[in-house]
PDB file of N, CA and C in Angstrom:
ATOM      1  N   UNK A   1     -66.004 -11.364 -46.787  1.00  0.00           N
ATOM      2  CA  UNK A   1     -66.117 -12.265 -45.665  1.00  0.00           C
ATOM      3  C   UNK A   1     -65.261 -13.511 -45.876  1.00  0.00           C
ATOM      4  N   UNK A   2     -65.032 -13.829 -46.910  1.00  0.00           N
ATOM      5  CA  UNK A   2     -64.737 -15.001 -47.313  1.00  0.00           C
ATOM      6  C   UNK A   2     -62.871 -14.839 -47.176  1.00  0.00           C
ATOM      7  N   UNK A   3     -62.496 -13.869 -47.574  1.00  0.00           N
ATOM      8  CA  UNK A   3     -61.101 -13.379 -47.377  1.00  0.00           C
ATOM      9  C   UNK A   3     -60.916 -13.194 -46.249  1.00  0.00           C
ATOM     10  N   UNK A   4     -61.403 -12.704 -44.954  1.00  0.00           N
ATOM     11  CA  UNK A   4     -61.232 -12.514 -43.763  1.00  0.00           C
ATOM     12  C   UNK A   4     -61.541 -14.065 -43.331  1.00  0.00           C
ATOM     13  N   UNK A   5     -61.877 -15.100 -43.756  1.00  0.00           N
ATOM     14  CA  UNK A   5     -62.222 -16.372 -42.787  1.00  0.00           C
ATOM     15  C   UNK A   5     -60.533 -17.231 -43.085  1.00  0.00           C
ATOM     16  N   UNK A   6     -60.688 -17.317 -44.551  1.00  0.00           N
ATOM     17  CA  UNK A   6     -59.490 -17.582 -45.081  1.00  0.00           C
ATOM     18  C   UNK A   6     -57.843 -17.006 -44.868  1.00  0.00           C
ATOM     19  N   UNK A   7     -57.568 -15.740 -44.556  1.00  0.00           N
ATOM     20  CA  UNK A   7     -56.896 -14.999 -43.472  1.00  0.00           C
ATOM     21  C   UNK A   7     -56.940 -15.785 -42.145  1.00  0.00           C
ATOM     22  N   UNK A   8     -57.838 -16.079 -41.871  1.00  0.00           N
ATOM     23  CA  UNK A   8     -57.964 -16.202 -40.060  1.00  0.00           C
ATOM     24  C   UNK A   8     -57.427 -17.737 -40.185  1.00  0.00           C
ATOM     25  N   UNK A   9     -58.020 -18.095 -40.921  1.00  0.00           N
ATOM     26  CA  UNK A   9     -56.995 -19.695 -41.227  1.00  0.00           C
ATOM     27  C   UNK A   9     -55.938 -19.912 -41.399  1.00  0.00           C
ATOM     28  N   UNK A  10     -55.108 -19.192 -42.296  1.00  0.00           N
ATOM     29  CA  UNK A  10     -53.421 -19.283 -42.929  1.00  0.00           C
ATOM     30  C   UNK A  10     -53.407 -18.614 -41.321  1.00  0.00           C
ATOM     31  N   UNK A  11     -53.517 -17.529 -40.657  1.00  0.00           N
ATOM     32  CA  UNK A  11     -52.465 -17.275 -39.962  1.00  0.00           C
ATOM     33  C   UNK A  11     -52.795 -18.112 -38.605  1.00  0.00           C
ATOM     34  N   UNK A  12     -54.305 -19.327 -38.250  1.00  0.00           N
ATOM     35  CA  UNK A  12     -53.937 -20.040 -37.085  1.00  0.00           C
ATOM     36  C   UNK A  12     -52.912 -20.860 -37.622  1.00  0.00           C
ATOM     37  N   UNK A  13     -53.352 -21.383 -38.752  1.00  0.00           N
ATOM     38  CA  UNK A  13     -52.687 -22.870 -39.422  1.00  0.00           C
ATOM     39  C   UNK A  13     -50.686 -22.301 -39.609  1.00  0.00           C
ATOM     40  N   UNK A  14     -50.211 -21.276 -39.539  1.00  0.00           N
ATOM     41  CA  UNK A  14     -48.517 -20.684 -39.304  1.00  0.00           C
ATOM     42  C   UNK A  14     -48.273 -20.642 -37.640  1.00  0.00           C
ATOM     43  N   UNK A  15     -49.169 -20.592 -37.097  1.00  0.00           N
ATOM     44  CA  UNK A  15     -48.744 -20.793 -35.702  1.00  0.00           C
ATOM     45  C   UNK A  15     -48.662 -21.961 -34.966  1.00  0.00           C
ATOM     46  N   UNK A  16     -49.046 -23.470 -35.688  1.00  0.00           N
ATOM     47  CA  UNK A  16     -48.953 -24.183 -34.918  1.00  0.00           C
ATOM     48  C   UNK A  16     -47.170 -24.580 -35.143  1.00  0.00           C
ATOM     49  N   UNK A  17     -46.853 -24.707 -36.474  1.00  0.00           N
ATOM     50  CA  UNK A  17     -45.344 -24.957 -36.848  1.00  0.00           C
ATOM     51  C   UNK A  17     -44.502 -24.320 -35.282  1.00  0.00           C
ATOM     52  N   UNK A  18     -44.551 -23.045 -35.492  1.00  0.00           N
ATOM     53  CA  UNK A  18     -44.067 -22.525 -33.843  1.00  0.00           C
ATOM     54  C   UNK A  18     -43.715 -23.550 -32.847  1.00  0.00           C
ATOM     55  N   UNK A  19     -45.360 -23.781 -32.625  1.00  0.00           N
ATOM     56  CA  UNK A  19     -45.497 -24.628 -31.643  1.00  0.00           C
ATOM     57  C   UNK A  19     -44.909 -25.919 -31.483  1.00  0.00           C
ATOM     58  N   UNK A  20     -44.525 -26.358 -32.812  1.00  0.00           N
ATOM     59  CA  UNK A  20     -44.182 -27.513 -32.968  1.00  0.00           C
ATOM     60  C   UNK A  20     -42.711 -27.682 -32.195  1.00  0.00           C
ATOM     61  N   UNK A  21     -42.329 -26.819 -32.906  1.00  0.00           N
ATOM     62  CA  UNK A  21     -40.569 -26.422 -32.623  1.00  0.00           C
ATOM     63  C   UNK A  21     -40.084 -26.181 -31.308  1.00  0.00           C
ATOM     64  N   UNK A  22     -41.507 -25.873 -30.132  1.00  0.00           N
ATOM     65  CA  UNK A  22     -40.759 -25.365 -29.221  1.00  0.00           C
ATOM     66  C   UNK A  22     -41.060 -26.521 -27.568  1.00  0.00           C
ATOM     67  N   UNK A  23     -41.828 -27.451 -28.261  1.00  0.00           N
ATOM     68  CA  UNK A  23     -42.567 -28.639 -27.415  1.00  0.00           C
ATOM     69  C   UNK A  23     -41.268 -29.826 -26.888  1.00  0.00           C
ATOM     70  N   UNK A  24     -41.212 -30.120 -25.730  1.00  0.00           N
ATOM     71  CA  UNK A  24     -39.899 -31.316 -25.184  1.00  0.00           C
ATOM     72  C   UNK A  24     -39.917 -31.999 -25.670  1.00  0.00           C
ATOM     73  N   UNK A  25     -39.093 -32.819 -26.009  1.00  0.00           N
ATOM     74  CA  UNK A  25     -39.439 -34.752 -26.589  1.00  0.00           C
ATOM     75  C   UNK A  25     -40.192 -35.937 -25.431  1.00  0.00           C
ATOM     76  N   UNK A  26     -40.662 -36.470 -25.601  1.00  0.00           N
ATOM     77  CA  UNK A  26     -41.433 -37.570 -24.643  1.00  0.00           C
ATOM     78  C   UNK A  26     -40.385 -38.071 -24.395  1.00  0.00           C
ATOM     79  N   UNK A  27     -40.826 -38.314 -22.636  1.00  0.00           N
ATOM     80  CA  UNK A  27     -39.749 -39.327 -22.215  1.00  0.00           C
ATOM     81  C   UNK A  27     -39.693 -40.731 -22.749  1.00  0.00           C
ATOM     82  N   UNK A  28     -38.220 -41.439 -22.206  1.00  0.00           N
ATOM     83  CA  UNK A  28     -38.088 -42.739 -22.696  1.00  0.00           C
ATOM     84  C   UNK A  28     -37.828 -43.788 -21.316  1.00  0.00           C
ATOM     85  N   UNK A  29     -38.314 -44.785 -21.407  1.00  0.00           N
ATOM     86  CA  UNK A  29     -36.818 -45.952 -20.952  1.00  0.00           C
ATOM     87  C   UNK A  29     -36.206 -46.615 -21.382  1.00  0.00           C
ATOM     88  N   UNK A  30     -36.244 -46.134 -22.636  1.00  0.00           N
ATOM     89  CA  UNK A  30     -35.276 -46.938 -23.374  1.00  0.00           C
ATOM     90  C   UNK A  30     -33.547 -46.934 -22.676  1.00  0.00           C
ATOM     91  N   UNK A  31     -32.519 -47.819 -22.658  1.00  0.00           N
ATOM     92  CA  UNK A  31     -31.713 -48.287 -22.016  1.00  0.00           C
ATOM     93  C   UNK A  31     -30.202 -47.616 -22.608  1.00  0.00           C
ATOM     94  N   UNK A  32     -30.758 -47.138 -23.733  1.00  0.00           N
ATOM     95  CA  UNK A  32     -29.699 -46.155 -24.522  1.00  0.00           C
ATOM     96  C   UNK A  32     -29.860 -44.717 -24.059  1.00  0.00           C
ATOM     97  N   UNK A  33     -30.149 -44.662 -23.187  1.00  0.00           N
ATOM     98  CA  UNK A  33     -30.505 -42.816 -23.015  1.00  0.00           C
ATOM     99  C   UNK A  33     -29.307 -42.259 -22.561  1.00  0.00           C
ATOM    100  N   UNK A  34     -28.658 -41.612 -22.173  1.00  0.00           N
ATOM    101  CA  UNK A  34     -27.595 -40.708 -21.746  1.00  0.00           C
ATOM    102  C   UNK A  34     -27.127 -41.107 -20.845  1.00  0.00           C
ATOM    103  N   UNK A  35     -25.846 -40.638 -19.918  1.00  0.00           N
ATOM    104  CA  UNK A  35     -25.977 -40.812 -18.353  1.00  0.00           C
ATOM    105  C   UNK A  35     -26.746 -39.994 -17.850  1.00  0.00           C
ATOM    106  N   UNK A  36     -27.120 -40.851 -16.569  1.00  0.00           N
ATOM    107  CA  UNK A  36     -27.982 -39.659 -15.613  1.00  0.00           C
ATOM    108  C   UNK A  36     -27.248 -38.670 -15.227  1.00  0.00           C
ATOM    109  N   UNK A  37     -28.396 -37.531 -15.255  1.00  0.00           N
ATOM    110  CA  UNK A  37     -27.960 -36.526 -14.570  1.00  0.00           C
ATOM    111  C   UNK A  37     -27.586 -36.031 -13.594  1.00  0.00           C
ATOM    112  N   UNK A  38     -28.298 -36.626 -12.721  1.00  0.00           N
ATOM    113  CA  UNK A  38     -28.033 -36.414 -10.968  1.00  0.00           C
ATOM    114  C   UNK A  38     -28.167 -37.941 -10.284  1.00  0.00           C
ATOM    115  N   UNK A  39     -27.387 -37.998  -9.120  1.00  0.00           N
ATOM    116  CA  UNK A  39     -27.475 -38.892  -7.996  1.00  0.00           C
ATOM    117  C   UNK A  39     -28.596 -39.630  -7.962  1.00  0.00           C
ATOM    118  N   UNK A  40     -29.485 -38.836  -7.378  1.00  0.00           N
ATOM    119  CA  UNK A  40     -30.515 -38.797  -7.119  1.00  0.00           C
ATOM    120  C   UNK A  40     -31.992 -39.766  -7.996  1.00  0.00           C
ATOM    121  N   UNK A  41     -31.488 -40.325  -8.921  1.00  0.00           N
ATOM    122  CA  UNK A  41     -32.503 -40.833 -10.538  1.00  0.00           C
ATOM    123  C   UNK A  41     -32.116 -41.955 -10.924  1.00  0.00           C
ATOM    124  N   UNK A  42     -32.809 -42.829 -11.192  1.00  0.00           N
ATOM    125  CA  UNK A  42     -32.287 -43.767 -11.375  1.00  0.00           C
ATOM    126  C   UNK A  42     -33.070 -44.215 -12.832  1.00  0.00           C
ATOM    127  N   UNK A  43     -31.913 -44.436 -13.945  1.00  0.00           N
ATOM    128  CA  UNK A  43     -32.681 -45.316 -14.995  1.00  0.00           C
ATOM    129  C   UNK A  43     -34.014 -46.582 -14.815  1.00  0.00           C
ATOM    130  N   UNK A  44     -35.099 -46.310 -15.034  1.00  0.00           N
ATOM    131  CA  UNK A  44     -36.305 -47.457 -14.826  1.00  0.00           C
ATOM    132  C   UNK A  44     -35.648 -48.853 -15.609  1.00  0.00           C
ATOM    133  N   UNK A  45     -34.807 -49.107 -16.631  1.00  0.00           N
ATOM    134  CA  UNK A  45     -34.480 -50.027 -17.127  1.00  0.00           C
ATOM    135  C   UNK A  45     -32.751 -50.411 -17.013  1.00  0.00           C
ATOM    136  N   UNK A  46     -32.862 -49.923 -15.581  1.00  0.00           N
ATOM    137  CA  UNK A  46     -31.464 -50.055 -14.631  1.00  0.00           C
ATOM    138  C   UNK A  46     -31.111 -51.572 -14.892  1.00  0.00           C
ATOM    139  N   UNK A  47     -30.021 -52.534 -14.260  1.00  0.00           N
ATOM    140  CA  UNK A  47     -28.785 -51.699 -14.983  1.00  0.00           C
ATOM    141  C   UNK A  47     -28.809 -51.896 -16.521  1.00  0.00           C
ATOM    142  N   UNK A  48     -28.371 -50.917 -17.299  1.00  0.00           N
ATOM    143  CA  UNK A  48     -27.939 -50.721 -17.990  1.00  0.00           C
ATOM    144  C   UNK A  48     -26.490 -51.276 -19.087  1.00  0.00           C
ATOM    145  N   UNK A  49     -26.675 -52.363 -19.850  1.00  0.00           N
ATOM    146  CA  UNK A  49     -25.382 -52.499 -20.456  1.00  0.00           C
ATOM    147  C   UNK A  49     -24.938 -51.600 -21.129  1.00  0.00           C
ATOM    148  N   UNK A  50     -23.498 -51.663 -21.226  1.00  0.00           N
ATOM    149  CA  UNK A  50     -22.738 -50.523 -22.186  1.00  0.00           C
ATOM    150  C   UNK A  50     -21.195 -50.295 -21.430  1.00  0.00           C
ATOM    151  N   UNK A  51     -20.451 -49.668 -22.269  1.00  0.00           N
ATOM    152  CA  UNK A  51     -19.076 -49.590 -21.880  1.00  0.00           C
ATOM    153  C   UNK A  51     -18.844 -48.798 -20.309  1.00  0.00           C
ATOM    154  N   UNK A  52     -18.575 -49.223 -19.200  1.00  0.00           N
ATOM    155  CA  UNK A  52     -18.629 -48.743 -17.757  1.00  0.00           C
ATOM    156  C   UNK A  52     -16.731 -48.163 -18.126  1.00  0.00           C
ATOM    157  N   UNK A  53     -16.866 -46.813 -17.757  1.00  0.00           N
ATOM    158  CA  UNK A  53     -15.724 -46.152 -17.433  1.00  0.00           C
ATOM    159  C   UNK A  53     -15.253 -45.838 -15.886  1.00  0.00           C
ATOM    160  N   UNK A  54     -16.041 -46.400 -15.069  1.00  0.00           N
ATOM    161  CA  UNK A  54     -16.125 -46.215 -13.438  1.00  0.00           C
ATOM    162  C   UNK A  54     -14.262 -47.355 -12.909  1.00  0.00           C
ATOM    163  N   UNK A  55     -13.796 -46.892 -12.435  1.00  0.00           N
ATOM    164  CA  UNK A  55     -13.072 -47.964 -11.901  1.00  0.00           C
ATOM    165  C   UNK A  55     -13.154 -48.768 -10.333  1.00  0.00           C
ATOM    166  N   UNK A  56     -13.099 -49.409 -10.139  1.00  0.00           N
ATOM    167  CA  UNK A  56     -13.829 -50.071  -8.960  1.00  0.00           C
ATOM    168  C   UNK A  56     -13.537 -49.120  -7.707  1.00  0.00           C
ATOM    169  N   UNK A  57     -12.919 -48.649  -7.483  1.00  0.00           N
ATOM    170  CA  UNK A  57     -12.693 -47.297  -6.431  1.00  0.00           C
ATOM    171  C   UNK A  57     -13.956 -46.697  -6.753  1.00  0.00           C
ATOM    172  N   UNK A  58     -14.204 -46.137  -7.678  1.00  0.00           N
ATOM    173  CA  UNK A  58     -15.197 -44.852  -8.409  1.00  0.00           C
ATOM    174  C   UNK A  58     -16.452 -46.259  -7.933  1.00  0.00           C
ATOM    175  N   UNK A  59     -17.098 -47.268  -8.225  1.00  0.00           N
ATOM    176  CA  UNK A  59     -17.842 -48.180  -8.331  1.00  0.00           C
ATOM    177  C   UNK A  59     -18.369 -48.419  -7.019  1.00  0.00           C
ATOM    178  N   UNK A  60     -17.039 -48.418  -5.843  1.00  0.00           N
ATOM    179  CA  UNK A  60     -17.275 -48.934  -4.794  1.00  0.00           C
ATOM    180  C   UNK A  60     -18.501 -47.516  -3.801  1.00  0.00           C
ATOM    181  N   UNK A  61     -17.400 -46.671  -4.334  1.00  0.00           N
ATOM    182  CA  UNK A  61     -17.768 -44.886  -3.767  1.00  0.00           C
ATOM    183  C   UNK A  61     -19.576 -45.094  -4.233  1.00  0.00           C
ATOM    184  N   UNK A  62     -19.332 -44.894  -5.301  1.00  0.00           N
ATOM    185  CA  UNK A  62     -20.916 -44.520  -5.978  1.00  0.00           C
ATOM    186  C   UNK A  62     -21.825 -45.161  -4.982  1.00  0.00           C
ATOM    187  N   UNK A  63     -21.275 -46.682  -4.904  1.00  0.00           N
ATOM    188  CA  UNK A  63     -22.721 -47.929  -4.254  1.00  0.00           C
ATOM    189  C   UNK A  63     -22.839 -47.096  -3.098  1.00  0.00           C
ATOM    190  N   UNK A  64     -21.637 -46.923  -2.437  1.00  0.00           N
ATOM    191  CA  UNK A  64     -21.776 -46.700  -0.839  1.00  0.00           C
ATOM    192  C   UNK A  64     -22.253 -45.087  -0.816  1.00  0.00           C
ATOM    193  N   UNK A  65     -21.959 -44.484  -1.789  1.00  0.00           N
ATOM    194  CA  UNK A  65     -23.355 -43.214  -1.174  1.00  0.00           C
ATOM    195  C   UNK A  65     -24.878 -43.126  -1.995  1.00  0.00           C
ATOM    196  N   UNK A  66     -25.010 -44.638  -2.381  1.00  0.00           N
ATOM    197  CA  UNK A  66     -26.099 -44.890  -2.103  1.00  0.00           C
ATOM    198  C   UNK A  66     -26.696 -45.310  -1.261  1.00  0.00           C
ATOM    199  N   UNK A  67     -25.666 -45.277  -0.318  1.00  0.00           N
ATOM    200  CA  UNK A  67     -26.529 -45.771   1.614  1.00  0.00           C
ATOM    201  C   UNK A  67     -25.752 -47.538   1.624  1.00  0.00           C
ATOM    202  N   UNK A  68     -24.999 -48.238   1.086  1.00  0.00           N
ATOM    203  CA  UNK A  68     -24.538 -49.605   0.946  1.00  0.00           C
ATOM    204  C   UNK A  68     -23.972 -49.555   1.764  1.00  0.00           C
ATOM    205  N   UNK A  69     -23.332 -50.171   2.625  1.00  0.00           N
ATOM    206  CA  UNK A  69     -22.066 -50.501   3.431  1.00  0.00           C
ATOM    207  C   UNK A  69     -21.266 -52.290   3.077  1.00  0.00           C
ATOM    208  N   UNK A  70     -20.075 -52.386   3.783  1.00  0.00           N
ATOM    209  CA  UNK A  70     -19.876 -53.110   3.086  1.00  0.00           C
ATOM    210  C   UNK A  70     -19.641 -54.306   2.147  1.00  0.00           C
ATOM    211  N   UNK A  71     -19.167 -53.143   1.218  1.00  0.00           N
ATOM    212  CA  UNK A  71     -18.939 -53.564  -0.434  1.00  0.00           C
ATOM    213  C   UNK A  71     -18.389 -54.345  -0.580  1.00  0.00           C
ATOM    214  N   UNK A  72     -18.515 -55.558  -1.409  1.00  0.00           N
ATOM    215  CA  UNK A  72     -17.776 -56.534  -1.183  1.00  0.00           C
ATOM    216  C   UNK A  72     -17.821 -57.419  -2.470  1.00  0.00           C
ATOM    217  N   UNK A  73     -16.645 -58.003  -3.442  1.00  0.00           N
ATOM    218  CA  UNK A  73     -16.778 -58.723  -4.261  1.00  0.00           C
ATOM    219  C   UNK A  73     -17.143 -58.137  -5.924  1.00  0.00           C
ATOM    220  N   UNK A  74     -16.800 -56.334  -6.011  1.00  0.00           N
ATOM    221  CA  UNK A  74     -17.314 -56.284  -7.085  1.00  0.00           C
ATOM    222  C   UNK A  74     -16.293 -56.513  -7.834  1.00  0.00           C
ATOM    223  N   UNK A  75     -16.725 -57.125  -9.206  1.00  0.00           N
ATOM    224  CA  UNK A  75     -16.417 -57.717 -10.652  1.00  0.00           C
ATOM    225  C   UNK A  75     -17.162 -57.086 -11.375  1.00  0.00           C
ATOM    226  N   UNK A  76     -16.510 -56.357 -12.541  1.00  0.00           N
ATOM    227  CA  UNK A  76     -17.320 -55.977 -13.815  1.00  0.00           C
ATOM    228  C   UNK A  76     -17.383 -56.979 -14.560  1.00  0.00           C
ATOM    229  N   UNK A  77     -18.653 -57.193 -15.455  1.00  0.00           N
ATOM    230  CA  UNK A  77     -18.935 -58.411 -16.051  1.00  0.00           C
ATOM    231  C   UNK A  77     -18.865 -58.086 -16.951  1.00  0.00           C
ATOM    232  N   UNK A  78     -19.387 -59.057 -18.493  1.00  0.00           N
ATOM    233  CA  UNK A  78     -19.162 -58.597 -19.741  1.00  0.00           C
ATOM    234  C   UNK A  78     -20.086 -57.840 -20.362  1.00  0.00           C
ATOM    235  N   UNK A  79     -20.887 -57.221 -19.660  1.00  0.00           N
ATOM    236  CA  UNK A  79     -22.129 -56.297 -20.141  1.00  0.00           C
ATOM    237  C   UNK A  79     -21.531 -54.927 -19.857  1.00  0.00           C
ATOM    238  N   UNK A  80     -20.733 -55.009 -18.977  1.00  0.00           N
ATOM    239  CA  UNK A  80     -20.033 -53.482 -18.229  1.00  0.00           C
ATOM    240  C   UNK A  80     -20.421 -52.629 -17.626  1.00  0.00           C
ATOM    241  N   UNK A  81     -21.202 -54.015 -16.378  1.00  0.00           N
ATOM    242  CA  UNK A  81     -22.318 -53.881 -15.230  1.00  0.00           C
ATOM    243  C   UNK A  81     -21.085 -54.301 -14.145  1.00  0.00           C
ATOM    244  N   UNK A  82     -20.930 -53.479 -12.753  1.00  0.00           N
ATOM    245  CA  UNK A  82     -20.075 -53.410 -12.141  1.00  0.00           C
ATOM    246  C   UNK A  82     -21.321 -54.592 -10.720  1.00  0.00           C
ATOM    247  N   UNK A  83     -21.066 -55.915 -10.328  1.00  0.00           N
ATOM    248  CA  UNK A  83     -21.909 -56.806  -9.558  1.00  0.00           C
ATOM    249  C   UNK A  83     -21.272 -56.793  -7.879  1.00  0.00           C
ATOM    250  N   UNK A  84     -21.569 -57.066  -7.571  1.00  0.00           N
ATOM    251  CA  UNK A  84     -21.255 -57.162  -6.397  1.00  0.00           C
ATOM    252  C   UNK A  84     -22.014 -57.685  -4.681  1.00  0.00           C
ATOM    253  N   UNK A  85     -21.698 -57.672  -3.901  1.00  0.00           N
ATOM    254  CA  UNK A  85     -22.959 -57.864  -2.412  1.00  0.00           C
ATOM    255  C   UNK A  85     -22.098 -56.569  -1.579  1.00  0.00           C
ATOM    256  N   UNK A  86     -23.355 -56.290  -0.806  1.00  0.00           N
ATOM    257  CA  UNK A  86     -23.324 -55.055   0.076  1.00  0.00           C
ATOM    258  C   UNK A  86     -24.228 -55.600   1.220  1.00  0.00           C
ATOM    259  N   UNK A  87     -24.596 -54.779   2.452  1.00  0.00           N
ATOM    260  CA  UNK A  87     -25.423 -54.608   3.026  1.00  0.00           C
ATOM    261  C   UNK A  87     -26.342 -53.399   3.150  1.00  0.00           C
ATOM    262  N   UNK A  88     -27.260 -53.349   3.448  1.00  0.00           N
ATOM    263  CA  UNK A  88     -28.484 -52.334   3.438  1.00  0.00           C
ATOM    264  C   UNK A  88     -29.481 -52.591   4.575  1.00  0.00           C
ATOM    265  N   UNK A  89     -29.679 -51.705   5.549  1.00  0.00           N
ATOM    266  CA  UNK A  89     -30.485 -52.048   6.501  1.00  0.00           C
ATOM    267  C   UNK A  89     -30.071 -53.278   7.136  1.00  0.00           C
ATOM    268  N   UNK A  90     -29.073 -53.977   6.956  1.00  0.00           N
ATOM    269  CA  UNK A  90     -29.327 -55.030   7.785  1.00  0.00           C
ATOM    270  C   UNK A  90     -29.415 -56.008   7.528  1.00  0.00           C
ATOM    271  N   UNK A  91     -29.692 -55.956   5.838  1.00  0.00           N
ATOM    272  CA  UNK A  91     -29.571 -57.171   5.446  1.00  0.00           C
ATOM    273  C   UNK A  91     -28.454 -57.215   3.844  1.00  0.00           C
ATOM    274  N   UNK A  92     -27.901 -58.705   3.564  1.00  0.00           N
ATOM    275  CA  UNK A  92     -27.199 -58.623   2.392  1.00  0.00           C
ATOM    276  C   UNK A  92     -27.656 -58.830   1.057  1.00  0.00           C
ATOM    277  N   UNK A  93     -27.227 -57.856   0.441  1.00  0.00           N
ATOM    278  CA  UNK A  93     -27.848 -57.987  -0.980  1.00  0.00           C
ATOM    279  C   UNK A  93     -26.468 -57.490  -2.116  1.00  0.00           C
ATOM    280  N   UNK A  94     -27.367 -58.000  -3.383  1.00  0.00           N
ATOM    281  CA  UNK A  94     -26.436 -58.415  -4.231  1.00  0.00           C
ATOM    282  C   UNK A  94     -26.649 -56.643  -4.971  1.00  0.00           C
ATOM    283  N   UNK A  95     -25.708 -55.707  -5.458  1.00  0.00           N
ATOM    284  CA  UNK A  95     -26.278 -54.528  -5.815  1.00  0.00           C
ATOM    285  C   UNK A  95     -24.907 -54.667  -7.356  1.00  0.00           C
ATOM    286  N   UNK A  96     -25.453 -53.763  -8.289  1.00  0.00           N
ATOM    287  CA  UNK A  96     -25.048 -53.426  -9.466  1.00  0.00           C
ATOM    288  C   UNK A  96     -24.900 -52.134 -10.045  1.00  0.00           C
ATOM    289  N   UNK A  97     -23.824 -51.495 -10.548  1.00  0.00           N
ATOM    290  CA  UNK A  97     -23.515 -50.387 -10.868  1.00  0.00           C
ATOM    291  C   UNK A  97     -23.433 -50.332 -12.549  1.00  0.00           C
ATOM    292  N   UNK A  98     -24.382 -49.208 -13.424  1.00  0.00           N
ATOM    293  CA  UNK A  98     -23.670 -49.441 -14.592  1.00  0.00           C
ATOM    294  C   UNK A  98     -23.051 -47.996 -15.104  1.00  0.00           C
ATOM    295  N   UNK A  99     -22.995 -48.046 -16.142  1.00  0.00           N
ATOM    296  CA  UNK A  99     -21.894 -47.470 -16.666  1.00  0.00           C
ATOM    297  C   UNK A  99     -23.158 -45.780 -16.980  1.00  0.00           C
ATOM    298  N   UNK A 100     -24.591 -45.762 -16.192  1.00  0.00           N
ATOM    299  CA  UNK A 100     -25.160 -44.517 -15.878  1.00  0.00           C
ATOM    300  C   UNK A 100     -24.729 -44.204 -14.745  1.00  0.00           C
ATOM    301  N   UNK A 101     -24.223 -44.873 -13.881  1.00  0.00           N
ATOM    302  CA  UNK A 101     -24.311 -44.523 -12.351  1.00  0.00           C
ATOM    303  C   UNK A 101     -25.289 -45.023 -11.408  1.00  0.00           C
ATOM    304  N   UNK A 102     -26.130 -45.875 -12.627  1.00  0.00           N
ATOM    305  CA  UNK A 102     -27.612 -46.191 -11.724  1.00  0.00           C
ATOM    306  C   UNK A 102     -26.802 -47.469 -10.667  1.00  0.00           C
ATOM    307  N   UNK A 103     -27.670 -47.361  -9.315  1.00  0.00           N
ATOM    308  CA  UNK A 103     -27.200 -48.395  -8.351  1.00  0.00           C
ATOM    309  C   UNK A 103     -27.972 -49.396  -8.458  1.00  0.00           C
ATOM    310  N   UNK A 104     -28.442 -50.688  -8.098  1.00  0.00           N
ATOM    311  CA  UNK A 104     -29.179 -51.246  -8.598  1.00  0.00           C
ATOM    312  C   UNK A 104     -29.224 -52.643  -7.533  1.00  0.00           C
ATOM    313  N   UNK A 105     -30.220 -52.801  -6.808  1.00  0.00           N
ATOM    314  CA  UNK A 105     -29.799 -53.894  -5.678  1.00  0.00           C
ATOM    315  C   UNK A 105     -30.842 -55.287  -5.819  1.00  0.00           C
ATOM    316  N   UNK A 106     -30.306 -56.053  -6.323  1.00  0.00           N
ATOM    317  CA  UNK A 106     -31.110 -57.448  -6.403  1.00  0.00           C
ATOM    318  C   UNK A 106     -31.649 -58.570  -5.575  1.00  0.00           C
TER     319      UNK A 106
END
């Protein structure tokens, strides 16, 4: 009996390792994460500093199919956060692009 309990132990206690290996990582917001993946998502700890490879053409595009119209005044700053004012609905606001793609309207 005692060999069969001890058996039943080693082989739950080899299956959790498995398990271990095959579980996602917890999400983050941390501000170092990747670029986004899609349009559609926006980093929670938007904008984002870090080296922006967008050129203000690419910067202007992005804001405005986020629904912006116009774009007006963007400057990349020294964070390599692309700033700028737009309109939205109707009214003017100040919006920010970083180097995820996240849009970002202040």
């Amino acid at each position: 009996m005692k060999k069969l309990l001890l058996a039943a132990i080693l082989l739950g206690a080899s299956t959790f390792g498995a398990l271990a290996q095959t579980s996602t990582p917890p999400a983050t917001t941390n501000g170092e994460t990747p670029a986004v993946a899609t349009p559609d998502t926006t980093n929670p700890t938007a904008p984002v500093a870090g080296a922006n490879s967008f050129t203000e053409d690419q910067a202007r595009k992005r804001i405005v199919d986020a629904g912006y119209t116009d774009v007006a005044g963007l400057k990349l700053d020294s964070e390599g956060v692309w700033r700028g004012s737009a309109q939205k609905g109707g009214k003017s606001v100040q919006v920010s692009l970083d180097y995820q793609g996240n849009v970002v309207a202040n």
